[in-house]
C-alpha atoms as a PDB file:
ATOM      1  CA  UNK A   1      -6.575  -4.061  10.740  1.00  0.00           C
ATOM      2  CA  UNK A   2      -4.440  -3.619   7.992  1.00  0.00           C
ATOM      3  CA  UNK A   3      -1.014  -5.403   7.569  1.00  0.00           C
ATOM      4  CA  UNK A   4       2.002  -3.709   6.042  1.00  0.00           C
ATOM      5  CA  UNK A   5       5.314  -5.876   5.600  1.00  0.00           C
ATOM      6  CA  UNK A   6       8.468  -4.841   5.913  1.00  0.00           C
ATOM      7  CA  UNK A   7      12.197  -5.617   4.135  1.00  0.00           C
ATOM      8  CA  UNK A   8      15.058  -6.126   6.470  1.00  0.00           C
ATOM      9  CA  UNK A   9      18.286  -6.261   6.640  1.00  0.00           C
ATOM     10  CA  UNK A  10      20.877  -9.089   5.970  1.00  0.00           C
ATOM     11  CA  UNK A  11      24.112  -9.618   8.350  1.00  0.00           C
ATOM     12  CA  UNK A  12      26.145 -13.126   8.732  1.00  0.00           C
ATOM     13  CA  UNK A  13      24.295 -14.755  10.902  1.00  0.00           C
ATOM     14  CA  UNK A  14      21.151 -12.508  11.479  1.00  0.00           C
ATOM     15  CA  UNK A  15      18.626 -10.026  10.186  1.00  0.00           C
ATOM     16  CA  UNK A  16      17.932  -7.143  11.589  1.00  0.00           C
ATOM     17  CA  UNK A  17      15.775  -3.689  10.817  1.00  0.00           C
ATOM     18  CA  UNK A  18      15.590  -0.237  12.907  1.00  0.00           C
ATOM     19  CA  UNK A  19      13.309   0.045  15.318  1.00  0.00           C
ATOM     20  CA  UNK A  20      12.557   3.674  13.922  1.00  0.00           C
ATOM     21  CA  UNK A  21      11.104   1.533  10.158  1.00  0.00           C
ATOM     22  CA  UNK A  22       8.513   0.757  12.366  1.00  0.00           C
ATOM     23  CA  UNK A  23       7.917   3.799  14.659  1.00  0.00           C
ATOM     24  CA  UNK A  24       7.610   5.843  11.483  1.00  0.00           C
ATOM     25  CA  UNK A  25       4.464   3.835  10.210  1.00  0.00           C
ATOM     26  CA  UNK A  26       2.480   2.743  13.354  1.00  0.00           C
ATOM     27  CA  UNK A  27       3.334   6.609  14.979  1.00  0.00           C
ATOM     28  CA  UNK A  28       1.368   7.844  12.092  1.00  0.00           C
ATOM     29  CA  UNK A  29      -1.024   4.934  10.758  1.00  0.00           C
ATOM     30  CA  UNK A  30      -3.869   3.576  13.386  1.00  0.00           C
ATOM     31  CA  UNK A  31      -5.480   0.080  12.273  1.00  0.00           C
ATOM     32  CA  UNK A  32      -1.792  -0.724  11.165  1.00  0.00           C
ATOM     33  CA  UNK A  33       0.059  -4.217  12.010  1.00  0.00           C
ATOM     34  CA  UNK A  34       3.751  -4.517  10.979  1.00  0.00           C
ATOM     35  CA  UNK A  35       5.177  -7.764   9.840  1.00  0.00           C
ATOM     36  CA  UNK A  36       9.262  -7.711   9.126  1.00  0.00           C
ATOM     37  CA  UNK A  37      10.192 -10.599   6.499  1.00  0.00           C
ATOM     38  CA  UNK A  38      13.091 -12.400   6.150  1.00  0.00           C
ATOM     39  CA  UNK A  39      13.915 -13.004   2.466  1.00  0.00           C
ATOM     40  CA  UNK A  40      13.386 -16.182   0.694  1.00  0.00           C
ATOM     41  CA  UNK A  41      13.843 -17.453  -3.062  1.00  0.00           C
ATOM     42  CA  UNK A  42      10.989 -19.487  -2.180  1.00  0.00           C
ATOM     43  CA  UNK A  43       8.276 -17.955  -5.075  1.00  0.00           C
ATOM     44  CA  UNK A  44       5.489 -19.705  -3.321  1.00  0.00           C
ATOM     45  CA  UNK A  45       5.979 -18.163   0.102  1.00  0.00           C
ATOM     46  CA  UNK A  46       6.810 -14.858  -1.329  1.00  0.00           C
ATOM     47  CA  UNK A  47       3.205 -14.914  -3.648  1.00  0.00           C
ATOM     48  CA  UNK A  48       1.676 -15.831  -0.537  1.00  0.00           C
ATOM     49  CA  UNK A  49       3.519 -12.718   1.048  1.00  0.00           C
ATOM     50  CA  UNK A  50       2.002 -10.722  -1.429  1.00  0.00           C
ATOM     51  CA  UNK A  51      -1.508 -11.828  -1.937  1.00  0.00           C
ATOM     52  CA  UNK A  52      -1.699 -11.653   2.322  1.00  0.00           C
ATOM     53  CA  UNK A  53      -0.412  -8.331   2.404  1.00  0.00           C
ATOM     54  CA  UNK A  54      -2.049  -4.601   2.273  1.00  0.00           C
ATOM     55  CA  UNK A  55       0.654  -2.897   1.631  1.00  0.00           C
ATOM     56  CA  UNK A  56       4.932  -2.894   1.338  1.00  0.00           C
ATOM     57  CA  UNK A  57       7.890  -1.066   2.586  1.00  0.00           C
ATOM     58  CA  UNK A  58      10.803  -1.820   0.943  1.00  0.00           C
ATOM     59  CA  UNK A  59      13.583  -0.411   3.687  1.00  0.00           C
ATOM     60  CA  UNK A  60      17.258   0.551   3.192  1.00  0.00           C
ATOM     61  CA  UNK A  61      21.032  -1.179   3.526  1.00  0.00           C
ATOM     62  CA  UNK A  62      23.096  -2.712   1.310  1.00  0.00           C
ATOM     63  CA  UNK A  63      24.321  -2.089  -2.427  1.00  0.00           C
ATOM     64  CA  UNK A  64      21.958  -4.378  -5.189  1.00  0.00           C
ATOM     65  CA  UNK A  65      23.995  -6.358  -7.497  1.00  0.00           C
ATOM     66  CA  UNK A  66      24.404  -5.056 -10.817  1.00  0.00           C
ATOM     67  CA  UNK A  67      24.203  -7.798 -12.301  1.00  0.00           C
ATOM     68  CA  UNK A  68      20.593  -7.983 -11.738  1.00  0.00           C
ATOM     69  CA  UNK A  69      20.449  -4.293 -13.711  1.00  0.00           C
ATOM     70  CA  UNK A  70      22.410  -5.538 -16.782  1.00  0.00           C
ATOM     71  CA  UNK A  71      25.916  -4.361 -15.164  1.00  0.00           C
ATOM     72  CA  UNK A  72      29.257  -5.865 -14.065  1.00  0.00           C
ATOM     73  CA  UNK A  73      30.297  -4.934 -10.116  1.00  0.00           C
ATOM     74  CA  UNK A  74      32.334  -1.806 -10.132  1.00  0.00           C
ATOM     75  CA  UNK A  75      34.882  -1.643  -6.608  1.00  0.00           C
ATOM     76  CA  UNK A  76      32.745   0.676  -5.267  1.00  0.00           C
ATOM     77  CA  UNK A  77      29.525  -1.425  -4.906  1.00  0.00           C
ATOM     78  CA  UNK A  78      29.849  -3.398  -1.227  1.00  0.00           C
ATOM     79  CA  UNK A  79      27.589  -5.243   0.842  1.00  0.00           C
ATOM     80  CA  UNK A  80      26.100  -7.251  -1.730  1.00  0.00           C
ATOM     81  CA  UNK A  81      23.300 -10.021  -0.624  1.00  0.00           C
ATOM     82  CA  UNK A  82      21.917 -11.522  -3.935  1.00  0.00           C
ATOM     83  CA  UNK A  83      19.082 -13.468  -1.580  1.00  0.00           C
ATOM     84  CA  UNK A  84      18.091 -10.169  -0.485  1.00  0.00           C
ATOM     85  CA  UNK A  85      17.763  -8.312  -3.946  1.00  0.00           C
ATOM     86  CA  UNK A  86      16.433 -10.956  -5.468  1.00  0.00           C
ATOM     87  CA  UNK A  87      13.821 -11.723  -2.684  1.00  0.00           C
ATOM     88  CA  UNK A  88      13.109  -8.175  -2.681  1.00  0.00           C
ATOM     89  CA  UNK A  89      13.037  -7.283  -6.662  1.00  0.00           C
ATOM     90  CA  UNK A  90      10.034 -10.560  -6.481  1.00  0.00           C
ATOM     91  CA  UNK A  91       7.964  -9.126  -3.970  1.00  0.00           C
ATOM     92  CA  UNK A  92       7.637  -5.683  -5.496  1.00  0.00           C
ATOM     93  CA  UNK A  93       6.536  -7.473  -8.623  1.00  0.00           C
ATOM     94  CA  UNK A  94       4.830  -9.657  -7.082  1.00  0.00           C
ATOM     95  CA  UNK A  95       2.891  -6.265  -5.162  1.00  0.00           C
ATOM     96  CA  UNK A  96       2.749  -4.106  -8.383  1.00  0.00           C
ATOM     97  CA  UNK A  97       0.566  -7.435 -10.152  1.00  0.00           C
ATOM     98  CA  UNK A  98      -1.616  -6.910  -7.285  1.00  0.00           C
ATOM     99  CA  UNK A  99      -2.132  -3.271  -7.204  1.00  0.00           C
ATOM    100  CA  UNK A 100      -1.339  -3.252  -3.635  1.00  0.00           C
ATOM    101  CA  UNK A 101       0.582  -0.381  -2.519  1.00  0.00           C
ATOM    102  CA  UNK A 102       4.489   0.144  -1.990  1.00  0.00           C
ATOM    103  CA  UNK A 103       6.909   2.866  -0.437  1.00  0.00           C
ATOM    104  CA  UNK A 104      10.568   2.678  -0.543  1.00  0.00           C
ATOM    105  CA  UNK A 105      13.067   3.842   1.426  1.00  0.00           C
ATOM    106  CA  UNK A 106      16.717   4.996   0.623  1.00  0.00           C
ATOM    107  CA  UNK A 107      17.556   1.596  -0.759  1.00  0.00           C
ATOM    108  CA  UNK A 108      13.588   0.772  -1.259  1.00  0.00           C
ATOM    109  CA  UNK A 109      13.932   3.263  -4.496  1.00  0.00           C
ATOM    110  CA  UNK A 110      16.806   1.656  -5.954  1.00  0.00           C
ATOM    111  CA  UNK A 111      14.869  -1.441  -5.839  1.00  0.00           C
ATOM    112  CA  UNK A 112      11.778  -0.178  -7.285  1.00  0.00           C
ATOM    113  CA  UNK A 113      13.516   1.519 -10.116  1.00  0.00           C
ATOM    114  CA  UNK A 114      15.623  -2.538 -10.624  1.00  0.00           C
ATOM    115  CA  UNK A 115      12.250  -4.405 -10.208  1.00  0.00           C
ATOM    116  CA  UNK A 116      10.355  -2.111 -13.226  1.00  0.00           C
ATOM    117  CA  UNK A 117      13.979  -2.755 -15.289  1.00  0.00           C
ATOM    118  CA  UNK A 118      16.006   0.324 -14.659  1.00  0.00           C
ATOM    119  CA  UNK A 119      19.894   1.280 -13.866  1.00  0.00           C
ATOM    120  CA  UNK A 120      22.095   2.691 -10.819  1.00  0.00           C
ATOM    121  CA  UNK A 121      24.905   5.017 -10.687  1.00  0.00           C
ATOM    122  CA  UNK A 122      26.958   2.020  -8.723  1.00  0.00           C
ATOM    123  CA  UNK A 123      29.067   4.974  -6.473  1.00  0.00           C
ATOM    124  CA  UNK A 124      28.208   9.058  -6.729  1.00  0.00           C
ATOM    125  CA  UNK A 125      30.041  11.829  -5.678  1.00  0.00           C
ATOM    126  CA  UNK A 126      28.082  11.662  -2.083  1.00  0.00           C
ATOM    127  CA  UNK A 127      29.070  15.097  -1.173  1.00  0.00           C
ATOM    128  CA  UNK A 128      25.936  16.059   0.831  1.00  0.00           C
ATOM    129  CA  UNK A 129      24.753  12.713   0.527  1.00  0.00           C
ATOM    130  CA  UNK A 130      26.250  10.901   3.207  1.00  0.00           C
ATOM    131  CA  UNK A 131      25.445  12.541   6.489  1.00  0.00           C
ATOM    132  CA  UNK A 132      25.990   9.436   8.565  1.00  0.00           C
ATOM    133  CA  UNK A 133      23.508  10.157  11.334  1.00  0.00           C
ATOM    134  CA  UNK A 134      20.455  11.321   8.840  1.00  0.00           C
ATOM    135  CA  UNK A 135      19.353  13.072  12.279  1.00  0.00           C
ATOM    136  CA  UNK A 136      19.792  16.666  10.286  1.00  0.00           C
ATOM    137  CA  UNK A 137      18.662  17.856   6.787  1.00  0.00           C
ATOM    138  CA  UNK A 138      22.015  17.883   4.481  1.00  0.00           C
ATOM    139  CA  UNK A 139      20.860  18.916   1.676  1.00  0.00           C
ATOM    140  CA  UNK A 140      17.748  20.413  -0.871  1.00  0.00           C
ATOM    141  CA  UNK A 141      15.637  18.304  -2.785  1.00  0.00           C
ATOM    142  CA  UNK A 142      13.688  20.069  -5.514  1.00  0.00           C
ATOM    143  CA  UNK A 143       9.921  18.256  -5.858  1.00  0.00           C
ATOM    144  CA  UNK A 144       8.091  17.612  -9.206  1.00  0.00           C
ATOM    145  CA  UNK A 145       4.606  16.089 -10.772  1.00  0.00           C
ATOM    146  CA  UNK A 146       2.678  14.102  -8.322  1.00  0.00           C
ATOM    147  CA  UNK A 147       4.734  14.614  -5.483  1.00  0.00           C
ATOM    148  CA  UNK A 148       5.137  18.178  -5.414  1.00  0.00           C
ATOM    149  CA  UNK A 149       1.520  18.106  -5.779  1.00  0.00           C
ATOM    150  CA  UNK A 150       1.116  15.341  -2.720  1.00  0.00           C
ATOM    151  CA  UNK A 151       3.463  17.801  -0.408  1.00  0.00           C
ATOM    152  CA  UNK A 152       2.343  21.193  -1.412  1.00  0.00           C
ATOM    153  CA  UNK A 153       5.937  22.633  -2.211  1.00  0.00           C
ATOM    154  CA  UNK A 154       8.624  23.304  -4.779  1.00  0.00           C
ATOM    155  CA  UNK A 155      11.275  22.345  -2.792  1.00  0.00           C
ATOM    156  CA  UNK A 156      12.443  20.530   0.762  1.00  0.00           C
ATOM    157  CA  UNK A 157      15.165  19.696   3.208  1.00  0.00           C
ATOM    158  CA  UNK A 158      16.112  16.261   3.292  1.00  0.00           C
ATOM    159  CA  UNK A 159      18.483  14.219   5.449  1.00  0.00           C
ATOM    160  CA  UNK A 160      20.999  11.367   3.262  1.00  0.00           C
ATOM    161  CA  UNK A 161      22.690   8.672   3.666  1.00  0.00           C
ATOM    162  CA  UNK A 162      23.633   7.329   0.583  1.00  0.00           C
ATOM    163  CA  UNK A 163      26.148   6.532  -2.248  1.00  0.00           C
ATOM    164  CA  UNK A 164      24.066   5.118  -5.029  1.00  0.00           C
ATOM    165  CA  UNK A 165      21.439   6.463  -7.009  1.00  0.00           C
ATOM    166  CA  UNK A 166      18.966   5.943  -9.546  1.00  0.00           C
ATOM    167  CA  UNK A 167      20.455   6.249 -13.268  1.00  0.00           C
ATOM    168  CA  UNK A 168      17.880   5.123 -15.869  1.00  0.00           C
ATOM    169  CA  UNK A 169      14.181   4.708 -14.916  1.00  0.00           C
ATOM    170  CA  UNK A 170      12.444   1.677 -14.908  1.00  0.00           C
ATOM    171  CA  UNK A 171       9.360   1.530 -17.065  1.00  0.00           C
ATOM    172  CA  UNK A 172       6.342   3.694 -15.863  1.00  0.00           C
ATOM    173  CA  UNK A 173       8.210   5.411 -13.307  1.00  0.00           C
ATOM    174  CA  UNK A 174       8.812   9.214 -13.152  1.00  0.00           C
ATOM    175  CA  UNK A 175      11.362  11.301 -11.691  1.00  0.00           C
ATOM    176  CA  UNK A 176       9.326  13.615  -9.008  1.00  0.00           C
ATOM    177  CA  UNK A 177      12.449  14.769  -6.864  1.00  0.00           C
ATOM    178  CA  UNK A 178      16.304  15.627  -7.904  1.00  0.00           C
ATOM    179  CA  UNK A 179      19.023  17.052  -5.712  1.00  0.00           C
ATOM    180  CA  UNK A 180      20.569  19.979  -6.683  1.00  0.00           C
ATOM    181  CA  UNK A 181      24.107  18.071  -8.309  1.00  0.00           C
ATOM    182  CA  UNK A 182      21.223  16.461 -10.601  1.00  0.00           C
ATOM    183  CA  UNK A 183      20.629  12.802  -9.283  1.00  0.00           C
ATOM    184  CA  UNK A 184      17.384  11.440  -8.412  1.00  0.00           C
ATOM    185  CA  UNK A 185      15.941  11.558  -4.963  1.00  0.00           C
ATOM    186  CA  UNK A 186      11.932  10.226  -5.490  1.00  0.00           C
ATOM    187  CA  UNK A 187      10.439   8.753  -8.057  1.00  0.00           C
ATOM    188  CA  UNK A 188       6.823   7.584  -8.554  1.00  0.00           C
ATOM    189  CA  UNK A 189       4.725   4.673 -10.557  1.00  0.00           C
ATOM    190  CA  UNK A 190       2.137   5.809 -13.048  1.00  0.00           C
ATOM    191  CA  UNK A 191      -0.993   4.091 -13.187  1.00  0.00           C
ATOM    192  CA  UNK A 192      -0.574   2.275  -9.684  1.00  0.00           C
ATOM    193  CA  UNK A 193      -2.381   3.105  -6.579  1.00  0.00           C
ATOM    194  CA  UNK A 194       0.595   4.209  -4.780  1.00  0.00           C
ATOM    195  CA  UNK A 195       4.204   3.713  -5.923  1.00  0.00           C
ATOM    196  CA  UNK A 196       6.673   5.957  -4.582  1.00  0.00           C
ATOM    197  CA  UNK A 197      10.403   5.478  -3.357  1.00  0.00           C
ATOM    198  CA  UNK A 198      12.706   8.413  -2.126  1.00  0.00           C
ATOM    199  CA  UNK A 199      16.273   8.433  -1.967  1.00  0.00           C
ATOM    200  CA  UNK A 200      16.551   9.759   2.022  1.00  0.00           C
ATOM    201  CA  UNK A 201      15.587   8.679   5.451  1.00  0.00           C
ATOM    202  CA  UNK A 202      11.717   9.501   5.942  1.00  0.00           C
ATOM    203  CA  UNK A 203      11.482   7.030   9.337  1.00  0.00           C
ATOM    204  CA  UNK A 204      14.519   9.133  10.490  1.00  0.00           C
ATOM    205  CA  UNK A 205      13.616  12.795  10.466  1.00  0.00           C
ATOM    206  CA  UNK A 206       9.753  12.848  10.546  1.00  0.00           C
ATOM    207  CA  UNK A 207       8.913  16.274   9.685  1.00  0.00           C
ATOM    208  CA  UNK A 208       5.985  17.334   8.066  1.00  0.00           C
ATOM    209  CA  UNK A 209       6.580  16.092   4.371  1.00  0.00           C
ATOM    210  CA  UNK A 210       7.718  12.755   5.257  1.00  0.00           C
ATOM    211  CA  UNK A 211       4.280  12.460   7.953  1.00  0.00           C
ATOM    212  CA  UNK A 212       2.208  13.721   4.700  1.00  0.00           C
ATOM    213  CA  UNK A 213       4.160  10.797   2.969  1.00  0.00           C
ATOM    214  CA  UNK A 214       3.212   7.869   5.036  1.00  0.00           C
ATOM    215  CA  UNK A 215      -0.259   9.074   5.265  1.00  0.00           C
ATOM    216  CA  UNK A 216      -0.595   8.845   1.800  1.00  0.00           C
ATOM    217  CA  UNK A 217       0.616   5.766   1.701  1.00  0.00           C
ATOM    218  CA  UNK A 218      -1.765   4.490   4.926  1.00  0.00           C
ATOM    219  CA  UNK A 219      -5.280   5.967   2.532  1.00  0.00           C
ATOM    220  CA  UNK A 220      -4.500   3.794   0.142  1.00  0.00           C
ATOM    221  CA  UNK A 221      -4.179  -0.039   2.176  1.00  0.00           C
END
């Protein structure tokens, strides 16, 4: 059996993930046992997180702090939790000095691209970004490089739900998807043995690219 652990989610007084994080992974991964963390700034527990892990999904929520990218907080930025980010920007690390595999979701690429010391745009022009539901594709994604190769296509429908995007990459990371107003929807990690994040809702729409995704992801725990 291999274990994956999962990010979660950060409200006043609880923590909380979708039910669908999971569903996406163990639907389409046998031999798979998911384990949800709560964050910690503990770097003991979180090593011992990593080194008793096979593999990470970092999940979505919240806005990361830009201060942790180098930036001041625009208006725009809400639902800060520095425990979370920090906790979260650690464990990647923490993952990556392993060579244990990661896949991020929505907010999961955001903190990839922080952790390996890139930027965000702190609030886009959502447009066709924000379909609140992410039940329904909203908009293209155009594919490059390794994961145009991985899917088998130039281009796909994605659903979105987001309002912050990658701006500069973080070191050894490629841009492999864009939408069509230009931001960055996927990136991937060169010279790991899987590092990918995209900017929409895989565990929500499940169609045949984002299956292909997690099975990629499953070959290599």
């Amino acid at each position: 059996m291999k274990k994956v652990i999962f990010t979660m989610s950060v409200g006043e007084n609880d923590y909380y993930l979708r039910k669908r994080y999971i569903d996406y992974l163990t639907n389409n991964c046998r031999g798979v046992v998911p384990v949800i963390l709560p964050p910690t700034n503990d770097i003991s527990v979180i090593r011992y997180y990593a080194q008793t892990a096979d593999g990470l999904v970092l999940t979505g929520g919240g806005d990361i702090d830009p201060q942790l990218y180098g930036e001041q907080k625009e208006k725009a930025c809400v639902d800060v939790h520095r425990l979370r980010d920090e906790f979260e920007i650690l464990l990647t690390n923490e993952m990556l000095k392993l060579g244990k595999p990661i896949l991020g979701i929505c907010r999961g690429i955001q903190v990839i691209n922080v952790a390996l010391g890139g930027t965000l745009w702190q609030d886009i022009d959502v447009g066709s970004h924000a379909d609140t539901s992410c039940s329904v594709t909203s908009h293209e994604v155009l594919l490059r490089g390794r994961l145009r190769d991985i899917i088998g296509q130039n281009s796909i429908r994605t659903n979105s739900y987001h309002h912050q995007s990658v701006k500069s990459l973080g070191t050894e990371l490629t841009a492999v998807a864009f939408s069509s107003d230009g931001h960055i929807e996927g990136v991937w990690g060169e010279g790991y043995p899987f590092l990918c994040g995209v900017q929409w809702h895989p565990e929500m729409w499940h169609g045949e690219v984002d299956v292909k995704l997690i099975g990629l992801f499953c070959s290599r725990l």
